[in-house]
Structure formats: C-alpha cells, structure tokens
N, C-alpha and C. Protein backbone atom coordinates (compact mmCIF):
# COMPACT_ATOMS: atom_id res chain seq x y z
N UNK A 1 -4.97 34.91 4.87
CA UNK A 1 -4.68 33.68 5.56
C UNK A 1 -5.73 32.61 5.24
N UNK A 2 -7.06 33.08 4.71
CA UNK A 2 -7.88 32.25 4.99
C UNK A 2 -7.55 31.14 3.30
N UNK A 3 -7.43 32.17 2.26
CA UNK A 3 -6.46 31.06 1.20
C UNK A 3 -5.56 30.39 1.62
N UNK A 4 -4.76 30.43 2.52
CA UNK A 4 -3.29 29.48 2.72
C UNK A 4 -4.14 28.28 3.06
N UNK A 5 -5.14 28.67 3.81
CA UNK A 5 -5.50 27.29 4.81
C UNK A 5 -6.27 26.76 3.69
N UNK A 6 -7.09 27.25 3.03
CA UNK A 6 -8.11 26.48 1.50
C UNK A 6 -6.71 25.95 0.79
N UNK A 7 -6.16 26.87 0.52
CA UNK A 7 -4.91 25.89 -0.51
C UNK A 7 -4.49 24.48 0.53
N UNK A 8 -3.89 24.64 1.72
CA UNK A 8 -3.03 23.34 2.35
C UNK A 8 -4.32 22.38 3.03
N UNK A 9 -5.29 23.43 2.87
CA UNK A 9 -6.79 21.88 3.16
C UNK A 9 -7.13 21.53 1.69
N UNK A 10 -6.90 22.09 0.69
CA UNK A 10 -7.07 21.03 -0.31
C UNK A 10 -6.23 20.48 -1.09
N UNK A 11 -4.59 20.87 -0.80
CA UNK A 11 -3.93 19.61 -0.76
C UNK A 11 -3.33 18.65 -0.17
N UNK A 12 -3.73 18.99 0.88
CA UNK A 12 -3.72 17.53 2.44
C UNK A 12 -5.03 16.69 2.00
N UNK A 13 -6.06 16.77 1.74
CA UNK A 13 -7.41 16.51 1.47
C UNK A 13 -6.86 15.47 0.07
N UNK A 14 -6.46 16.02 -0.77
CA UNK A 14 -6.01 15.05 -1.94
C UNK A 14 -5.36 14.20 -2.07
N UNK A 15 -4.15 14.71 -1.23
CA UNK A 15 -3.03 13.80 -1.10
C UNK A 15 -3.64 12.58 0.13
N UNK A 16 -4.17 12.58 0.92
CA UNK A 16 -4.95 11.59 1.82
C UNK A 16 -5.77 10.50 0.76
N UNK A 17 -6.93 10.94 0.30
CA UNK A 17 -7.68 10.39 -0.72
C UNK A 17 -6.82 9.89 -2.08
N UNK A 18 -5.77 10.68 -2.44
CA UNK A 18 -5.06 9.51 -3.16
C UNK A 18 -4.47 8.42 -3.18
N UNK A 19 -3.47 8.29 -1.46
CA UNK A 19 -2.96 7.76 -1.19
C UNK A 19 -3.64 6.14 -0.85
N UNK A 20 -5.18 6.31 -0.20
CA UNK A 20 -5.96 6.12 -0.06
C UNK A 20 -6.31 4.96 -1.06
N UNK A 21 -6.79 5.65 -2.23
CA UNK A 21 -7.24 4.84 -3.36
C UNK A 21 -5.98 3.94 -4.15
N UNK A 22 -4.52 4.61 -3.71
CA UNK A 22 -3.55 3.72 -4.37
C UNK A 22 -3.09 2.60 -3.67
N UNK A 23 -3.25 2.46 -2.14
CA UNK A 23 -3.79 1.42 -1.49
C UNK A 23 -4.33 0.52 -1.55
N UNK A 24 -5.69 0.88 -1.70
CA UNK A 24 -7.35 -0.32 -2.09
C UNK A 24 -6.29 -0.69 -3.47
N UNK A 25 -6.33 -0.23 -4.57
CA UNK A 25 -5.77 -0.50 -5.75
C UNK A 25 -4.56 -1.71 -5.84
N UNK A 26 -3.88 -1.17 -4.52
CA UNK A 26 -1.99 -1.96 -4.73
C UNK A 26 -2.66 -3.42 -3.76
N UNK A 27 -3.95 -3.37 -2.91
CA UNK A 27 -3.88 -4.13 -1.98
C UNK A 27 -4.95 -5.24 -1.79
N UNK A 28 -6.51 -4.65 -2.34
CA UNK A 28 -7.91 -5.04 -2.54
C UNK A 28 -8.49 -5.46 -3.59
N UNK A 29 -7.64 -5.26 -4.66
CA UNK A 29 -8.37 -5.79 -5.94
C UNK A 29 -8.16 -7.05 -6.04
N UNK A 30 -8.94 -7.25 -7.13
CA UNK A 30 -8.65 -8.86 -7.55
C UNK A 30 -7.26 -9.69 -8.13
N UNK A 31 -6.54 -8.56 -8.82
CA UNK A 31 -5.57 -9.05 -8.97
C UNK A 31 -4.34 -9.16 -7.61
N UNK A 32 -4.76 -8.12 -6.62
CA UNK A 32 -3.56 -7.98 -5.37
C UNK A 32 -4.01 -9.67 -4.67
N UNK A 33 -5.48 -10.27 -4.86
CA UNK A 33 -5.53 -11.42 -4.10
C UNK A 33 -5.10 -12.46 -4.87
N UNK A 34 -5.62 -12.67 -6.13
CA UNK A 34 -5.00 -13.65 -7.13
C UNK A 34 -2.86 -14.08 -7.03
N UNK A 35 -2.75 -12.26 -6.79
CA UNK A 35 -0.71 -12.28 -6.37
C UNK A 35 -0.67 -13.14 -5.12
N UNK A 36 -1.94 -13.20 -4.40
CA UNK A 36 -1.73 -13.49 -2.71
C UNK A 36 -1.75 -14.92 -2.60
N UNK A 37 -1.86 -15.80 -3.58
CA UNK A 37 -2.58 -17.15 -3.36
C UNK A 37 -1.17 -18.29 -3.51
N UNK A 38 -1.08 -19.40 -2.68
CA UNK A 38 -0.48 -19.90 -3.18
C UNK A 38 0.02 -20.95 -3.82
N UNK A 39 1.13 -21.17 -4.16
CA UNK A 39 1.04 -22.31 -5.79
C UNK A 39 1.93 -23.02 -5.57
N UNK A 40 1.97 -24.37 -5.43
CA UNK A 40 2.85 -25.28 -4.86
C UNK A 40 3.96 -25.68 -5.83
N UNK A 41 3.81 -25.33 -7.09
CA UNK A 41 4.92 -25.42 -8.08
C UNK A 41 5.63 -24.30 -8.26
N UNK A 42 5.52 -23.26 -7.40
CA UNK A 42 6.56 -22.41 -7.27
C UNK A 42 7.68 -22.84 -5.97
N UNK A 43 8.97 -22.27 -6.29
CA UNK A 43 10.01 -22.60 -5.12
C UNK A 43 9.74 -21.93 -4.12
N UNK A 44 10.42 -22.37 -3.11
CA UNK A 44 10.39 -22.06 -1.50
C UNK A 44 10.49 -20.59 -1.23
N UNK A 45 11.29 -20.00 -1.78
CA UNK A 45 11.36 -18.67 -1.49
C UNK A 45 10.78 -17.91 -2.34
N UNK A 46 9.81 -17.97 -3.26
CA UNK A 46 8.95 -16.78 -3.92
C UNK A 46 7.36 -17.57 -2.95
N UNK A 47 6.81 -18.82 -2.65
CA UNK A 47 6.24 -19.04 -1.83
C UNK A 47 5.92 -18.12 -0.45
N UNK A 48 7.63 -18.05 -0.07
CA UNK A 48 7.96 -17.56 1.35
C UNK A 48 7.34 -15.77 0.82
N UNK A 49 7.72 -15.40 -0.40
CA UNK A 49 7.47 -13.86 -0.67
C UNK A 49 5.89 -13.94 -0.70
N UNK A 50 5.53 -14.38 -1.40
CA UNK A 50 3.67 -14.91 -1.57
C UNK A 50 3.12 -14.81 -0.57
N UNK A 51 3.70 -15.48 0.74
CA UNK A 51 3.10 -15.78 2.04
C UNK A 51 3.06 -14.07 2.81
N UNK A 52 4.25 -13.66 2.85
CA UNK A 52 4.72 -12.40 3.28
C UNK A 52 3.48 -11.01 2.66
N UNK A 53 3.59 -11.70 1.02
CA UNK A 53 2.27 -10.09 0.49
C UNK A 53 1.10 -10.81 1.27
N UNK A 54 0.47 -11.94 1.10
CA UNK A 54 -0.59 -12.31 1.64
C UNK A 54 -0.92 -11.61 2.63
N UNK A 55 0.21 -11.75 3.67
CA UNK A 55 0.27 -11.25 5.42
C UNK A 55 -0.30 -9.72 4.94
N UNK A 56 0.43 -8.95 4.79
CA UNK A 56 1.22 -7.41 4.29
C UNK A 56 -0.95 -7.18 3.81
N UNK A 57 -1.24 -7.84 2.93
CA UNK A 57 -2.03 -7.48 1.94
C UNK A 57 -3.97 -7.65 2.97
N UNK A 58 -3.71 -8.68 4.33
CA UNK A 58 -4.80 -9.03 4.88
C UNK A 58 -4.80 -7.76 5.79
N UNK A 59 -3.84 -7.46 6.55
CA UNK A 59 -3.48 -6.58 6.96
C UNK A 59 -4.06 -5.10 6.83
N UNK A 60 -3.51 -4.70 5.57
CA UNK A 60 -4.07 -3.61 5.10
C UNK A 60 -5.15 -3.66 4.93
N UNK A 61 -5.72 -4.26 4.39
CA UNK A 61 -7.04 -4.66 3.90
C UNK A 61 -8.28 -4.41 5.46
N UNK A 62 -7.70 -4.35 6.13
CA UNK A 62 -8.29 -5.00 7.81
C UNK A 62 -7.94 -2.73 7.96
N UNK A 63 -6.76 -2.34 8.08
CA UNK A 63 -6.16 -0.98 8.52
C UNK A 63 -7.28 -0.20 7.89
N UNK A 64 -7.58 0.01 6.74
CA UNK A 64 -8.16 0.61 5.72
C UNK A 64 -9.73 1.01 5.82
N UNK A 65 -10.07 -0.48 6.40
CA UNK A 65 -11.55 0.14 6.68
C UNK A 65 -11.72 1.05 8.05
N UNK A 66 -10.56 0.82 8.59
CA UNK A 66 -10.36 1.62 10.04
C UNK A 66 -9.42 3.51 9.44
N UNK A 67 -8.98 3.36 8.58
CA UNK A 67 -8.49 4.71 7.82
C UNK A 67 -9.72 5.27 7.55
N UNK A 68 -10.63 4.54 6.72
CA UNK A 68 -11.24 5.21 6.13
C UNK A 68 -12.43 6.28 6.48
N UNK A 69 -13.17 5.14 7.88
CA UNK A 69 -13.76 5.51 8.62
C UNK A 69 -13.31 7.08 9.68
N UNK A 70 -11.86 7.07 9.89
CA UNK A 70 -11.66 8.23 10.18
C UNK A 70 -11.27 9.34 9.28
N UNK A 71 -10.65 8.92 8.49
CA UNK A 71 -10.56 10.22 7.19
C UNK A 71 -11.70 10.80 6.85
N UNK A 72 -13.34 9.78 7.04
CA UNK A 72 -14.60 10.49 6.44
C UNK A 72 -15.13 11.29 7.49
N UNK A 73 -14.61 11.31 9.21
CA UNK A 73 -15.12 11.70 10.14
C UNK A 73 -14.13 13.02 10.52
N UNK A 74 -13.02 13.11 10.14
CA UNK A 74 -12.48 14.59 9.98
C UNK A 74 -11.52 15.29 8.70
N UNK A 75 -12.15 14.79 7.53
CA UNK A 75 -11.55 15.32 6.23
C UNK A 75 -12.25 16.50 6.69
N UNK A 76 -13.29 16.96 7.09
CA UNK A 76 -13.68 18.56 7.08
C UNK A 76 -13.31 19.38 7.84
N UNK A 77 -12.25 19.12 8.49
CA UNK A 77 -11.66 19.64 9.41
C UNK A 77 -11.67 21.39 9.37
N UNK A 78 -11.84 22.31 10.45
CA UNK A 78 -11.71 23.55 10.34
C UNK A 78 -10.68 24.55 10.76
N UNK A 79 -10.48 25.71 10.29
CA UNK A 79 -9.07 26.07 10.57
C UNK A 79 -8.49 25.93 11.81
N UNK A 80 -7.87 26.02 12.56
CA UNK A 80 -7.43 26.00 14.17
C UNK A 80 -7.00 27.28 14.51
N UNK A 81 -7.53 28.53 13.76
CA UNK A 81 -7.15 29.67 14.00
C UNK A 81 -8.43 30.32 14.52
C-alpha cells in the first residue's frame, strides 16, 4: 500500500505543479499582458474580448499567488492511513 500512495502522491504532486506552471505561462508572461492591452484601432468586439482576457488574466494573476502559497504549505502531504 505504501507504493499506491508514492505512485498517486507523485502523480497528484505533478499534475498540480504542471497545471500550475501552464497557468503563470497562459496568464503572467509578457506576452499574456502585451494580448491584454488595448488598441483603439481594433473593432468593438475583439476590444470587448481584450477587455474580458484582461479581466480573466488580472484575476488569475491575483488567485495564483494565493494557489501557490498553499500548494507549497501541503504538497507534502502524508498518507491518511
């Protein structure tokens, strides 16, 4: 039993930390803020979409440091058996 739990704690453990980094990636970089900005020679409704990732993108950005902080305070979690 004590492998089942090493196997599904280290791929809960990965899959967290990936998800994680594809986040910061889709949401924090320079290019996710450069997508976020907006440009008055575009039309009303890719504006309106612009405005929407902006929202979507401050958001996360704000969630994340609050994820992260708890993912680093019980990723070591121990069996419950």
């Amino acid at each position: 039993m004590d492998e089942a739990f090493k196997t599904a704690k280290g791929k809960g453990t990965k899959f967290i930390e990936d998800n994680i980094q594809r986040l910061k990636d889709e949401y924090t970089t320079q290019k996710a803020k450069d997508a976020a900005k907006d440009d008055t020679k575009k039309k009303d409704n890719d504006r309106k979409n612009i405005a929407e990732f902006r929202k979507a993108r401050e958001d996360i950005e704000k969630i994340l440091v609050d994820l992260e902080k708890t993912w680093s305070e019980s990723k070591n979690w121990n069996k419950p058996w």
